[in-house]
Protein backbone atom coordinates (compact mmCIF):
# COMPACT_ATOMS: atom_id res chain seq x y z
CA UNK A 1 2.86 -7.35 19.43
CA UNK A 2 5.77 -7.62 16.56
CA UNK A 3 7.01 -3.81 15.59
CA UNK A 4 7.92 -4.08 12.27
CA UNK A 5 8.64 -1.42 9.86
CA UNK A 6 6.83 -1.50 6.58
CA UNK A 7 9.41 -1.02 3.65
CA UNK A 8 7.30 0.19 0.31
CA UNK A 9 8.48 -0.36 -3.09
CA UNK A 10 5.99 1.15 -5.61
CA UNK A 11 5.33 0.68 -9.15
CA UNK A 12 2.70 3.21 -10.55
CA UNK A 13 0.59 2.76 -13.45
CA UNK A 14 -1.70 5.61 -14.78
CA UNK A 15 -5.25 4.90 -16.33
CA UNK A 16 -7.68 7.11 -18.18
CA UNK A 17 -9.01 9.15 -15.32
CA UNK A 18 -7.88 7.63 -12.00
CA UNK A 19 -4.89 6.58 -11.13
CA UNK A 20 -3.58 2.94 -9.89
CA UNK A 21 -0.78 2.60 -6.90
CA UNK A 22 0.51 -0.74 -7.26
CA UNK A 23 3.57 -2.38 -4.36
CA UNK A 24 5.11 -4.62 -2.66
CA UNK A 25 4.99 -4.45 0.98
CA UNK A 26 7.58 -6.47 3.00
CA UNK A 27 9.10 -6.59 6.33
CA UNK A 28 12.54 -5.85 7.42
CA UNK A 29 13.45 -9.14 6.17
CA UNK A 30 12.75 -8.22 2.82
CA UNK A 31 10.06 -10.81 2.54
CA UNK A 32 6.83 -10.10 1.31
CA UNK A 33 3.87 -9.57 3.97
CA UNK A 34 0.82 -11.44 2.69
CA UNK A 35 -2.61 -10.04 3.72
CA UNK A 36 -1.82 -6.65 4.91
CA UNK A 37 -4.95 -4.20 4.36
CA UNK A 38 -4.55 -0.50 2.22
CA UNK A 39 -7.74 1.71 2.83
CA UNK A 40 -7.19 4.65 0.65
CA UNK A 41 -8.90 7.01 3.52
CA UNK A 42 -10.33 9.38 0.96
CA UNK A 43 -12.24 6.82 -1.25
CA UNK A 44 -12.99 3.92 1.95
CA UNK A 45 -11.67 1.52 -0.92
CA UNK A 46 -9.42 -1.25 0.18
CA UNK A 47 -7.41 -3.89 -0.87
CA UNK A 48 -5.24 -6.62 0.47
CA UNK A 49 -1.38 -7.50 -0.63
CA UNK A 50 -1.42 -11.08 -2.15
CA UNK A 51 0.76 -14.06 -0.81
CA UNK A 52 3.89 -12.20 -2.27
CA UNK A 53 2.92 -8.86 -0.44
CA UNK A 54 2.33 -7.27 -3.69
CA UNK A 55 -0.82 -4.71 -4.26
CA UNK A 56 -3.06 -2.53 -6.69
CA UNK A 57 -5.24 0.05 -5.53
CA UNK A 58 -7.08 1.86 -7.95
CA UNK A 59 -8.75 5.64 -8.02
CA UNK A 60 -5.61 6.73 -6.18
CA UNK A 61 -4.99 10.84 -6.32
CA UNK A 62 -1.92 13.43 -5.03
CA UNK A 63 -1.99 13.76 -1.24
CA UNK A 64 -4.47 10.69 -0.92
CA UNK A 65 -3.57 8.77 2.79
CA UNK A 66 -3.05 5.53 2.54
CA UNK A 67 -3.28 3.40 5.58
CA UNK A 68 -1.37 -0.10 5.90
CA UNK A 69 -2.55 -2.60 8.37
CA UNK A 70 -1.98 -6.19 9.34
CA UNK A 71 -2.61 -8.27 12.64
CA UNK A 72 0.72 -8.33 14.59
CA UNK A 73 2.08 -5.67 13.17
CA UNK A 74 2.25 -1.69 13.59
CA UNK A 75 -0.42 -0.16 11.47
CA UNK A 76 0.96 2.41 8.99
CA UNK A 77 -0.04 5.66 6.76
CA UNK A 78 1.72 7.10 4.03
CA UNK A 79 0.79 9.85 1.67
CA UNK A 80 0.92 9.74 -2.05
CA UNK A 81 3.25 12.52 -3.15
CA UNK A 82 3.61 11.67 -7.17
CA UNK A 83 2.55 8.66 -9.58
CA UNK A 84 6.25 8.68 -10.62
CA UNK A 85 8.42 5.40 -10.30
């Protein structure tokens, strides 16, 4: 099974009430991972990184866990800390 970090460049955006966590997930490489699967572990709401490895998950709050996970690939958790770029 490949071990390969995550790197996480994130763009925020803030809406009314919740907030949005939009990124780009790519491997060491620096090219994007397509189909890697965010479960906000708070929420249970998911999404998946498009073709590019890019994201948006929405209803996103301070010290919500964030787990990362792909076939082939080390699964990963991060915490949010601030909506700040």
């Amino acid at each position: 099974m490949k071990h390969l970090l995550f790197s996480f460049l994130f763009l925020v955006t803030q809406w009314c009430t919740s907030q949005t966590l939009s990124g780009l997930i790519v491997a060491t490489e620096n090219n994007g991972i397509e189909k890697v699967q965010l479960v906000n572990l708070r929420t249970k709401l998911s999404a998946y990184t498009n073709e590019f490895g890019n994201f948006t998950i929405e209803n996103c709050a301070i010290n919500d866990s964030i787990q990362c996970s792909k076939i082939g690939f080390q699964d990963f958790v991060f915490i949010i800390t601030d909506f700040s770029n």
